[in-house]
Protein backbone atom coordinates (compact mmCIF):
# COMPACT_ATOMS: atom_id res chain seq x y z
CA UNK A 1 91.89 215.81 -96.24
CA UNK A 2 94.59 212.96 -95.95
CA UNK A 3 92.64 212.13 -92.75
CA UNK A 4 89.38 211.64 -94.39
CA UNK A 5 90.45 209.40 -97.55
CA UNK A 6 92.44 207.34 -95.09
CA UNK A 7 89.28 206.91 -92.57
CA UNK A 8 86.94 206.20 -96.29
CA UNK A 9 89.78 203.77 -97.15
CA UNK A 10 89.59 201.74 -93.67
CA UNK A 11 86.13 201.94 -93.49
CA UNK A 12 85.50 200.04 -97.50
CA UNK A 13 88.23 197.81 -95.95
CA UNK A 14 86.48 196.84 -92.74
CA UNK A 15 83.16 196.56 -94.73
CA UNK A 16 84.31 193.89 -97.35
CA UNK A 17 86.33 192.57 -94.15
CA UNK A 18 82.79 191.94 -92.67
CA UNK A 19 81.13 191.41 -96.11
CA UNK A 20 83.51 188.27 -96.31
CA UNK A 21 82.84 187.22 -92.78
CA UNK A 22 79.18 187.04 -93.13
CA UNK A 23 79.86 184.91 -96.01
CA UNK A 24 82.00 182.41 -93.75
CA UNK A 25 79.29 182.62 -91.08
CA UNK A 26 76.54 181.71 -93.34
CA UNK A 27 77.63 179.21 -95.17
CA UNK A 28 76.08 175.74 -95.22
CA UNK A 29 77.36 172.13 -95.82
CA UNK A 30 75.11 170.29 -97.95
CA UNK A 31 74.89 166.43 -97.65
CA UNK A 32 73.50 165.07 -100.39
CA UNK A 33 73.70 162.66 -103.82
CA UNK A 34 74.52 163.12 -107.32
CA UNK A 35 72.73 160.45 -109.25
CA UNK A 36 72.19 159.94 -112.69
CA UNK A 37 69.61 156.94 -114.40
CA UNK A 38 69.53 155.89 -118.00
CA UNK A 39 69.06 153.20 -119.90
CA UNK A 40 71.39 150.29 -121.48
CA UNK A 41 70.96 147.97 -123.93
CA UNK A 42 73.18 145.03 -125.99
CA UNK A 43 73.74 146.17 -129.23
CA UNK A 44 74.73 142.51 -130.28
CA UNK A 45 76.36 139.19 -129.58
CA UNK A 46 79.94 138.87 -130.10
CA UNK A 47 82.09 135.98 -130.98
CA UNK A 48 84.41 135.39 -128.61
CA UNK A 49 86.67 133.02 -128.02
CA UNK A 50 86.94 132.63 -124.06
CA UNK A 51 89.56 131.10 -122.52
CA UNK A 52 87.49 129.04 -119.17
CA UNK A 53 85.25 126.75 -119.83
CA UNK A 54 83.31 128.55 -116.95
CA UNK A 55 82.21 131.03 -118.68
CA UNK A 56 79.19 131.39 -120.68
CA UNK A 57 79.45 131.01 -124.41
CA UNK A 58 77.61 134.13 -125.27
CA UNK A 59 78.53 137.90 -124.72
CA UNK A 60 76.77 140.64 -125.15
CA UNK A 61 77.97 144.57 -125.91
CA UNK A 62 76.18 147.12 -124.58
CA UNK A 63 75.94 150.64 -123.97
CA UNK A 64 73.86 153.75 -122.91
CA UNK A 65 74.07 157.03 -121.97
CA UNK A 66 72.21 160.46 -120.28
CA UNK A 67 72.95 163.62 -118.70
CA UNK A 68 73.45 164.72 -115.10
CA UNK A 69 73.70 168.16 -114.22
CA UNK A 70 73.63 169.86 -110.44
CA UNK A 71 70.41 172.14 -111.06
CA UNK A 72 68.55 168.35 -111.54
CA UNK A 73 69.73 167.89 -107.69
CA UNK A 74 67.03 169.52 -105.90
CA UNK A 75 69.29 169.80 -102.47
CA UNK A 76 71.65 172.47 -103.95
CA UNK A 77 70.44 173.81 -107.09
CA UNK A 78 69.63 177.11 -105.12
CA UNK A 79 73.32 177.30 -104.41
CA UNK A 80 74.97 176.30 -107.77
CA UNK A 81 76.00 180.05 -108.20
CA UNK A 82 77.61 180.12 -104.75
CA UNK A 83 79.25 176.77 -104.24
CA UNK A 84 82.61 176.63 -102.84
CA UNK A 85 83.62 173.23 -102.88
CA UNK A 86 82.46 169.84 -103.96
CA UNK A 87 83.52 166.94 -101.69
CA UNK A 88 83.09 163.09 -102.86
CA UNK A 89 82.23 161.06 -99.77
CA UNK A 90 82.73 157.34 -99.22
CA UNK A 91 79.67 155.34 -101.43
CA UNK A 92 80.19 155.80 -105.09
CA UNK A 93 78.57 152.80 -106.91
CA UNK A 94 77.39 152.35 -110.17
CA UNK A 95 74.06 149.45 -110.20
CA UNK A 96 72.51 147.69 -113.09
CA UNK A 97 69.38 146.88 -111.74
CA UNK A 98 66.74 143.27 -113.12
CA UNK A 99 70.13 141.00 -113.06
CA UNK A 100 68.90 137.36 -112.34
CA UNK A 101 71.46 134.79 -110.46
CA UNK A 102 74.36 133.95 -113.15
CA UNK A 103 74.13 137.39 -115.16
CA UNK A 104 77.42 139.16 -115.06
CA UNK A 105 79.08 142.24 -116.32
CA UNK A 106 82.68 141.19 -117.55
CA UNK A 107 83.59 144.28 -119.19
CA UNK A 108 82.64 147.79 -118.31
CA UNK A 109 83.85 151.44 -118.93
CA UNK A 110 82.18 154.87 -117.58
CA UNK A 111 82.97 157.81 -119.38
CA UNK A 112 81.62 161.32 -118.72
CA UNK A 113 81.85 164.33 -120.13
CA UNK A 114 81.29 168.65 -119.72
CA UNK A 115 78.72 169.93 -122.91
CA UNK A 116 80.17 173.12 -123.00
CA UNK A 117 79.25 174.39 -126.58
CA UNK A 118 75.34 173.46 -127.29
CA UNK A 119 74.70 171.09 -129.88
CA UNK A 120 78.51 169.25 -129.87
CA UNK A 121 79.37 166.06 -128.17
CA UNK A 122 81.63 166.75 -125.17
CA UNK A 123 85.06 165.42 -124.89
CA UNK A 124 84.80 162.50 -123.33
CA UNK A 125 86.81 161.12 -120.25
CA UNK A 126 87.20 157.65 -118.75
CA UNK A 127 85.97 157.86 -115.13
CA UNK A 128 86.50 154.37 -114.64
CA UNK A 129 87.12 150.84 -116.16
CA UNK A 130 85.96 147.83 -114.26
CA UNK A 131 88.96 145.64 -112.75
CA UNK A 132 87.24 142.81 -112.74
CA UNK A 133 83.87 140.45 -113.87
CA UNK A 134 81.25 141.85 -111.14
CA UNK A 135 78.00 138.92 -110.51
CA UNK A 136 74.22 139.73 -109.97
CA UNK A 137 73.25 139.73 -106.27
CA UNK A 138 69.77 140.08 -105.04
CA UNK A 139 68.45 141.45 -108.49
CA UNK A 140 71.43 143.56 -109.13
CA UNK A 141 75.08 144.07 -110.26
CA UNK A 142 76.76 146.70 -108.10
CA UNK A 143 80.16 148.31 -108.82
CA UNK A 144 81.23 150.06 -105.42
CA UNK A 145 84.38 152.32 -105.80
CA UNK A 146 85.01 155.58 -104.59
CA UNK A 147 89.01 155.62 -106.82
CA UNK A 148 86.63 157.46 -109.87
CA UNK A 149 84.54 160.04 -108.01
CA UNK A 150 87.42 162.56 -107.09
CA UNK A 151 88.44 162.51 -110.89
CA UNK A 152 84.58 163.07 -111.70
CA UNK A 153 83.95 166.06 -109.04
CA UNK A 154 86.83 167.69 -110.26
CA UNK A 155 85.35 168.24 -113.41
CA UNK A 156 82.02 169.32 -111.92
CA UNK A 157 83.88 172.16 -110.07
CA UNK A 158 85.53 173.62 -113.20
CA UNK A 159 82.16 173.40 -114.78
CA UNK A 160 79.46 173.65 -112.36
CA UNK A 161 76.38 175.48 -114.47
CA UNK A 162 77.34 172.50 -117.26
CA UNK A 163 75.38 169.29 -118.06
CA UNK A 164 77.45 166.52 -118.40
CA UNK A 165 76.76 163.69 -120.77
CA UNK A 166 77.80 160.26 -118.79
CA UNK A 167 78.35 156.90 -121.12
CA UNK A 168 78.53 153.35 -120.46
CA UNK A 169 79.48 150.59 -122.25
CA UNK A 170 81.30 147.11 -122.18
CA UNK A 171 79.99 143.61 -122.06
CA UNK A 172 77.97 141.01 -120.18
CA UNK A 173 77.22 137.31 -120.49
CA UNK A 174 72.93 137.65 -120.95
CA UNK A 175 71.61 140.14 -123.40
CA UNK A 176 71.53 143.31 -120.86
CA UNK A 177 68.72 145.81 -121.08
CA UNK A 178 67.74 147.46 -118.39
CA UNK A 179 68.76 150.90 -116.67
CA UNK A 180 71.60 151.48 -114.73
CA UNK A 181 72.15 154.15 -111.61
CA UNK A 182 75.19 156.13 -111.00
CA UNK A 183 75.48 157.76 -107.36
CA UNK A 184 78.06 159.87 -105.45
CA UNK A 185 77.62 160.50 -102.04
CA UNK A 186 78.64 164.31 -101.82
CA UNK A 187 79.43 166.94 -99.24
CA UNK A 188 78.55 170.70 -100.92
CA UNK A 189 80.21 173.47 -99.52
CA UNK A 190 78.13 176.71 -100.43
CA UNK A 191 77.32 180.53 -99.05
CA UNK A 192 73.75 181.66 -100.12
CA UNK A 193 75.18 185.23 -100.05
């Protein structure tokens, strides 16, 4: 009898063994990107009193936001249930696109956020804030950085089935409204089993 339950016991062991294995075997690497669009727009013009002559007289806030979530990604929304790991390549960059020569963005904050109870805003969490003025070149302002992608994948693992509510805001020197592109080069980990 001790016999028996020992050979059931090592033969459920070898099976999840193998059950695991299988797993390992099958799993795929996904190369893909997580973008997001959605629209800014100034909300006013501020007064401000800027030190440089340089710089244009007028400034502009503005702000938008929208919602990214990895079922909109069409690469690995099959495998949401069964991702492993999320890996932020090299290639984050954030565009406002219609900028004409002399536009700039002088201030500029991304914030994101998990909505994990329907209906409430999501705490919010700075993903980035821009260093520096960026200029329009070739009918764009880019903001290449790859320092605020880890911070932003890390909350995408811990809540993978989630949408997440991304915000912008911050200020330029032309009265901004266009739509601006958020994009993380990504390498997904997942097992279809």
């Amino acid at each position: 009898m001790k016999t028996q339950i020992l050979f059931i016991a090592l033969f459920f062991s070898a099976l999840l063994f193998s059950c695991e294995k299988i797993k390992d075997a099958t799993a795929v690497d996904i190369e893909t990107e997580l973008n997001a669009s959605f629209p800014i727009s100034a909300q006013n013009e501020m007064a401000i009193n800027l030190k440089s002559a340089e710089m244009a007289n007028d400034v502009y806030a503005f702000n938008g936001s929208g919602t990214f979530s990895l079922a909109d990604n069409n690469d690995i929304k099959k495998y949401i249930g069964n991702i492993r790991d999320i890996i932020a390549n090299e290639g984050g960059v954030v565009t406002f696109l219609g900028a004409v020569d002399g536009n700039k963005i002088l201030t500029c904050k991304l914030l994101f956020g998990a909505e994990t109870t329907s209906g409430t805003d999501p705490a919010m969490t700075t993903a980035f804030t821009l260093p520096q003025e960026i200029l329009a070149d070739a009918g764009k302002i880019e903001y290449f950085s790859d320092s605020w992608t880890s911070i932003f994948i890390n909350a995408l693992e811990a809540n993978k089935d989630k949408t997440f509510r991304l915000k912008i805001e911050g200020t330029a020197n032309y009265d901004i409204n266009t739509t601006v592109r958020v994009k993380v080069p990504v390498t997904v980990k997942a097992s279809p089993l």
